[in-house]
C-alpha atoms as a PDB file:
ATOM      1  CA  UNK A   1     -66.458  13.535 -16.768  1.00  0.00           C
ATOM      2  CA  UNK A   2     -64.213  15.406 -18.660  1.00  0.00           C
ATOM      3  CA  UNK A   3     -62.174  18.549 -16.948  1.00  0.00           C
ATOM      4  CA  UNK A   4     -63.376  21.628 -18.547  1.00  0.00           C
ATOM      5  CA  UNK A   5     -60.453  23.927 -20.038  1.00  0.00           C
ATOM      6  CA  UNK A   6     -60.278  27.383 -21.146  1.00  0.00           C
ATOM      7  CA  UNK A   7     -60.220  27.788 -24.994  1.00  0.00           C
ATOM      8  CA  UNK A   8     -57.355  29.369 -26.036  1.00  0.00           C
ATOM      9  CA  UNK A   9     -57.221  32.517 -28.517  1.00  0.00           C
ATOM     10  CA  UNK A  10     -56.640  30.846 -31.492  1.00  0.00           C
ATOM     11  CA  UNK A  11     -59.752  28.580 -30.915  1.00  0.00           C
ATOM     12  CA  UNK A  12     -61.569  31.521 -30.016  1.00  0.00           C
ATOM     13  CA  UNK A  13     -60.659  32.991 -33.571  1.00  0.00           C
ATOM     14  CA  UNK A  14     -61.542  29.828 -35.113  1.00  0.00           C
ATOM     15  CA  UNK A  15     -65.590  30.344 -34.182  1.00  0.00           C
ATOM     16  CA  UNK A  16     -65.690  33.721 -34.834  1.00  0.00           C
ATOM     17  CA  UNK A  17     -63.873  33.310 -38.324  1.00  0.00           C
ATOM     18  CA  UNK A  18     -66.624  30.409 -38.914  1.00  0.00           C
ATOM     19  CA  UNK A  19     -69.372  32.571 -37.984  1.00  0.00           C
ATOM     20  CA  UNK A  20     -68.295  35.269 -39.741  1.00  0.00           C
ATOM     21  CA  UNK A  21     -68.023  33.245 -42.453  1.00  0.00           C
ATOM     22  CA  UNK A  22     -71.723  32.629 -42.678  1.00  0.00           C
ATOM     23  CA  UNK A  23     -71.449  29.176 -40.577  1.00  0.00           C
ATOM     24  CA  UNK A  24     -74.714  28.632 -38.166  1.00  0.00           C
ATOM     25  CA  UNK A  25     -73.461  28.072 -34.251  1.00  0.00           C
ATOM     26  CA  UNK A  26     -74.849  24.161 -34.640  1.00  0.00           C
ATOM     27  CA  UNK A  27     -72.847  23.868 -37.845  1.00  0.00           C
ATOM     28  CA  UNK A  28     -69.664  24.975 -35.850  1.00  0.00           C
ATOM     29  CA  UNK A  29     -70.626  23.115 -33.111  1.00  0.00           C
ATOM     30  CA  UNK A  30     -70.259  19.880 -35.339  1.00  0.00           C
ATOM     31  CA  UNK A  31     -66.964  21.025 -37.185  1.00  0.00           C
ATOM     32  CA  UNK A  32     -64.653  21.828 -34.165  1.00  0.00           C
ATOM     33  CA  UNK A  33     -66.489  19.690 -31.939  1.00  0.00           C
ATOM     34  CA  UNK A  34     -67.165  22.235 -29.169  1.00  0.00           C
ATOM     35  CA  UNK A  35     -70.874  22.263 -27.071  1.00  0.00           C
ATOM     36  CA  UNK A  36     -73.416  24.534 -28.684  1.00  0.00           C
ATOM     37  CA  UNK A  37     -73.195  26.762 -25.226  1.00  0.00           C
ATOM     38  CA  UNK A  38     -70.145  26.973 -25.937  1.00  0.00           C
ATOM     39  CA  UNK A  39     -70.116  28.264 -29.434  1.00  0.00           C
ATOM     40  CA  UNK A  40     -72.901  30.865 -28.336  1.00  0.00           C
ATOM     41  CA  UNK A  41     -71.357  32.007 -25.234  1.00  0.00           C
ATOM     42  CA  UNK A  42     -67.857  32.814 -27.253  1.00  0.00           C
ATOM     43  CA  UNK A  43     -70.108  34.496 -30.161  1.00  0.00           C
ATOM     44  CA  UNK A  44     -72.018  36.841 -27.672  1.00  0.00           C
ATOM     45  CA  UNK A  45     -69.142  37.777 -25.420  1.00  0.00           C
ATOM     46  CA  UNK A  46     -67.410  38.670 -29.180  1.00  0.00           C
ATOM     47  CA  UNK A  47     -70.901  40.755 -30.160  1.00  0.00           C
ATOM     48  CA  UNK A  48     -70.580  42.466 -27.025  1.00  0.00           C
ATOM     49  CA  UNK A  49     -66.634  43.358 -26.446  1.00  0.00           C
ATOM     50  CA  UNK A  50     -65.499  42.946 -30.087  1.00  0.00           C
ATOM     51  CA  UNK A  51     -62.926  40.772 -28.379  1.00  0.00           C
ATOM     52  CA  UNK A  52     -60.964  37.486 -29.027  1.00  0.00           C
ATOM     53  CA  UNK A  53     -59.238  37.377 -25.574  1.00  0.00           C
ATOM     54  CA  UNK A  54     -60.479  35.884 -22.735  1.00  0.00           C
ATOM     55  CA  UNK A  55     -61.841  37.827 -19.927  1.00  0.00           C
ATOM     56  CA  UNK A  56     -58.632  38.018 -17.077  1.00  0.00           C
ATOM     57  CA  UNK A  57     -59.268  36.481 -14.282  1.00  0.00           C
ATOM     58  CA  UNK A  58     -59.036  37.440 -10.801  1.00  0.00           C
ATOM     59  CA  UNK A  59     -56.837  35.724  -7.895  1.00  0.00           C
ATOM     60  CA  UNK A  60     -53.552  36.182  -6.243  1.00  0.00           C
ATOM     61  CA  UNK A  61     -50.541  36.757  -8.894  1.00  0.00           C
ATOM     62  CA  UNK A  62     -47.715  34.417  -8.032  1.00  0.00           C
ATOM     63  CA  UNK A  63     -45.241  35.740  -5.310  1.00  0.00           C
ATOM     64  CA  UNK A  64     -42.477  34.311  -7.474  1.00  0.00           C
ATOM     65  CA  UNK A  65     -41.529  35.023 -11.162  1.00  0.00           C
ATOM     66  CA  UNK A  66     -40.331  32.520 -14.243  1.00  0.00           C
ATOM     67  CA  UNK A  67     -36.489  33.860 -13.534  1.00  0.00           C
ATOM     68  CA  UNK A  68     -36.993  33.296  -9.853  1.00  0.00           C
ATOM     69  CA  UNK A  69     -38.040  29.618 -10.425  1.00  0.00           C
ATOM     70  CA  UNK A  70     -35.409  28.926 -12.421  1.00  0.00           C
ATOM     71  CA  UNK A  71     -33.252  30.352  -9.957  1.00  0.00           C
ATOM     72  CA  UNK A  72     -34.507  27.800  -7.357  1.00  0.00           C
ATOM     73  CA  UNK A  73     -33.793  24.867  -9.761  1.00  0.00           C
ATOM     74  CA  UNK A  74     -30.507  25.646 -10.452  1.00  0.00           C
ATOM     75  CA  UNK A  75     -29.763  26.064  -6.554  1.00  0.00           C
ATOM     76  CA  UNK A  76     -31.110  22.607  -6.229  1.00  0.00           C
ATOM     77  CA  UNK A  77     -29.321  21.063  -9.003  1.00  0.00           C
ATOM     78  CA  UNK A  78     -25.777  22.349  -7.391  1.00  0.00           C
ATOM     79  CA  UNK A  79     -26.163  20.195  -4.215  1.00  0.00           C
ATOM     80  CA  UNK A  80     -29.081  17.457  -4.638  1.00  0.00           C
ATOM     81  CA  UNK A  81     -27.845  16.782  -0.628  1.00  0.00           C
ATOM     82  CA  UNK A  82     -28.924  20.345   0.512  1.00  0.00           C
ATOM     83  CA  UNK A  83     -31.764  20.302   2.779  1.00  0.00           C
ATOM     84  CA  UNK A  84     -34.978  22.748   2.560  1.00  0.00           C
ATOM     85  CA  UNK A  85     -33.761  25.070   4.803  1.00  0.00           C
ATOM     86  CA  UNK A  86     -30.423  25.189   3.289  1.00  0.00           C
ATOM     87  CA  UNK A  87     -32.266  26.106   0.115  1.00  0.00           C
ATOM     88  CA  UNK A  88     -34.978  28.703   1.444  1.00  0.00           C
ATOM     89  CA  UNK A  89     -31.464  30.572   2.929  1.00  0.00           C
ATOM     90  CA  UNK A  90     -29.618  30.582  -0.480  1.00  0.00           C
ATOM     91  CA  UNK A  91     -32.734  31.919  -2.256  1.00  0.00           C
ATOM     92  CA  UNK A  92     -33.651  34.360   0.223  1.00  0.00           C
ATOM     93  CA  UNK A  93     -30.052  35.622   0.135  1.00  0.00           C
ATOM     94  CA  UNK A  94     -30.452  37.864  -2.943  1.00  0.00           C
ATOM     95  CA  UNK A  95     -33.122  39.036  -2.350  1.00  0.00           C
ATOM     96  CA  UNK A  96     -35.022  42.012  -0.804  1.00  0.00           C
ATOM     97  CA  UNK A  97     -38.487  39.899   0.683  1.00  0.00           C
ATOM     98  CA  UNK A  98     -38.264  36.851   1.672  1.00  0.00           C
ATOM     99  CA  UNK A  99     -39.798  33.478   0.473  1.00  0.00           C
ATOM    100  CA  UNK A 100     -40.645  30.847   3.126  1.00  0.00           C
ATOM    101  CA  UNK A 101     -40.445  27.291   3.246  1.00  0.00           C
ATOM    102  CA  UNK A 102     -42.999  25.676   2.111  1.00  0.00           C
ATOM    103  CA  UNK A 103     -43.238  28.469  -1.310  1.00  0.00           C
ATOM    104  CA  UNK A 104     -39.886  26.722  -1.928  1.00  0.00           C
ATOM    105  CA  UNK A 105     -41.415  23.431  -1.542  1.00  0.00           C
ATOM    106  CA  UNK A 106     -44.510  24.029  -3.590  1.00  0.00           C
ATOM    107  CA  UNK A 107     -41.755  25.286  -6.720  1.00  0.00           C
ATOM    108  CA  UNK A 108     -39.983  22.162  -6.340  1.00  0.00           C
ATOM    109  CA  UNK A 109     -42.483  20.321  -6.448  1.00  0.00           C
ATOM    110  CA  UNK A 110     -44.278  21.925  -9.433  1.00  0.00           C
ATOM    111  CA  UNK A 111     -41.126  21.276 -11.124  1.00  0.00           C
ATOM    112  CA  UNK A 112     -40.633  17.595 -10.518  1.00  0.00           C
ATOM    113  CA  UNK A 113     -38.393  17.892  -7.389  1.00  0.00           C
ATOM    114  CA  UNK A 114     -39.392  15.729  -4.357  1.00  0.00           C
ATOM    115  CA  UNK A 115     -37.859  14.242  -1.375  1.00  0.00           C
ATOM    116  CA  UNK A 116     -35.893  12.042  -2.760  1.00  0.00           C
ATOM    117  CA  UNK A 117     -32.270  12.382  -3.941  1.00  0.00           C
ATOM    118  CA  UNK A 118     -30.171   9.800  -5.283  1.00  0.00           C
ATOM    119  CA  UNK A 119     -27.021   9.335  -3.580  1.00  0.00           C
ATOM    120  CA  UNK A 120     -23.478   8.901  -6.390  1.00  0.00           C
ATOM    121  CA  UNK A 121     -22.311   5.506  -6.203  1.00  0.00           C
ATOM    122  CA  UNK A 122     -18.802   4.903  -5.949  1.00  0.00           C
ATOM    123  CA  UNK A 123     -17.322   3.545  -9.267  1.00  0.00           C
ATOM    124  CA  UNK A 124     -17.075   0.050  -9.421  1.00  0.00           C
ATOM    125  CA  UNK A 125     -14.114  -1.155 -11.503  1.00  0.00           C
ATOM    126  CA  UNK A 126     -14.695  -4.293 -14.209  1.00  0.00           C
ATOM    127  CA  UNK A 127     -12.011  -6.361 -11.721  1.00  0.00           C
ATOM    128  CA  UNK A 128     -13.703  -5.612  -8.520  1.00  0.00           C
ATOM    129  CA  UNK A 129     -16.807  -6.353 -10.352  1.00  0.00           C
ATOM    130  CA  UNK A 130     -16.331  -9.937 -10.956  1.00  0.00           C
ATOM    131  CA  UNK A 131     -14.503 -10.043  -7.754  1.00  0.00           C
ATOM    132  CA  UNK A 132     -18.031  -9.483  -6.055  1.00  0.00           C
ATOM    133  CA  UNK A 133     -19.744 -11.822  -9.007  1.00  0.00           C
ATOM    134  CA  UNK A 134     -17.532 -14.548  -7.255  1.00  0.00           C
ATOM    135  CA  UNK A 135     -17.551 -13.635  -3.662  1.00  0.00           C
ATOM    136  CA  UNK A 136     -21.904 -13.821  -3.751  1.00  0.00           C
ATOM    137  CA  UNK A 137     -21.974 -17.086  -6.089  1.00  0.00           C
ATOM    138  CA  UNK A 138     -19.103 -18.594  -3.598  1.00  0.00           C
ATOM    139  CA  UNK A 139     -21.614 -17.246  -0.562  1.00  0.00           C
ATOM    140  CA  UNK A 140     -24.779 -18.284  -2.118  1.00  0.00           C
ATOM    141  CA  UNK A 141     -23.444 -22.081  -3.086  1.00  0.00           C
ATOM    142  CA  UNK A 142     -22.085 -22.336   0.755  1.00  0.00           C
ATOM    143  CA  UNK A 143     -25.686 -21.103   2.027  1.00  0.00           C
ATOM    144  CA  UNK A 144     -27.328 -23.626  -0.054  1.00  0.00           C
ATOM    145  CA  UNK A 145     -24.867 -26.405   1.330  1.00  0.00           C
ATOM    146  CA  UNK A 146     -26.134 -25.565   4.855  1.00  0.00           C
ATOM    147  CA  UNK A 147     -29.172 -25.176   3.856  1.00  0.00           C
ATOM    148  CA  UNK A 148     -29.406 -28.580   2.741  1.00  0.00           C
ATOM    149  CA  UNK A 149     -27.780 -29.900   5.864  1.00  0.00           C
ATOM    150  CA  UNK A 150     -30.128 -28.292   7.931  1.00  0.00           C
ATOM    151  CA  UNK A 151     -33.136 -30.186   6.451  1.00  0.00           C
END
C-alpha cells in the first residue's frame, strides 16, 4: 500500500483551476490521477475557506532551526574524529539553551552522518607500492610451498 502524502499547493490549484474550468470531480479524478475523495475533499475545503493552502498542522516546532543544522554539520565536518560529546559542547557553546545529546544525534543522522568515520590513510608512494606488490607475492608463493609440504 502506497504511503499517503500531502498534496502540495500547486496540485491543489490544479483541481480547483479544473473545476473551475467546468471539469466534473470524476473527470479530474481521471486526468491527474488523484482518488475521487480526494478531488471532493480539496473542492469542499476550497467552497468553504476560499483557500488553496493546506490547513497547518499541529505538533511540536523543531527545537533547532535550518542555520542551526547547518551549524552542526560544519562542526562535524572540521574533525570527523570528534566524539558526540565533543560535538554537543561545541554547539552548545554559542548558544543561550542548550541542546542535548541525542537532538545532536537525531540532526546527524537526518543528515546522513552515522557512527562511522573513515580514518586518512597514509600516502602510499608508487615505489613502496610495488615494494608491498612483491613482499605479499614473495609471502604468498612461500605459504603455498609449505603448504604443499604439509600435505
Amino acid at each position: 500500500m502506497l504511503k499517503k502524502h500531502e498534496l502540495t499547493e500547486f496540485e491543489r490549484g490544479e483541481i480547483i483551476g479544473l473545476w473551475k474550468g467546468g471539469h466534473s470531480e470524476r473527470n479530474i479524478s481521471e486526468i491527474l490521477d488523484f482518488p475521487k475523495t480526494t478531488i471532493h475533499d480539496t473542492i469542499m475545503d476550497y467552497k468553504n475557506s476560499e483557500k488553496i493552502s493546506a490547513a497547518s498542522r499541529s505538533g511540536r516546532p523543531p527545537k533547532l532551526a535550518e542555520r542551526d543544522i547547518r551549524r552542526i554539520v560544519r562542526i562535524v565536518k572540521e574533525d570527523r574524529q570528534q566524539s558526540l560529546d565533543e560535538i554537543t559542547k561545541k554547539f552548545n557553546d554559542g548558544l543561550p539553551s542548550s541542546v542535548c545529546n541525542s537532538t545532536i544525534k537525531h540532526i546527524l543522522h537526518s543528515e546522513g552522518y552515522f557512527g562511522r568515520a573513515g580514518k586518512r590513510k597514509p600516502f602510499v608512494s608508487e615505489a613502496n607500492r610495488k615494494k608491498r606488490m612483491m613482499h605479499t607475492t614473495e609471502s604468498g608463493v612461500n605459504h603455498m610451498k609449505n603448504m604443499m609440504l604439509i600435505a
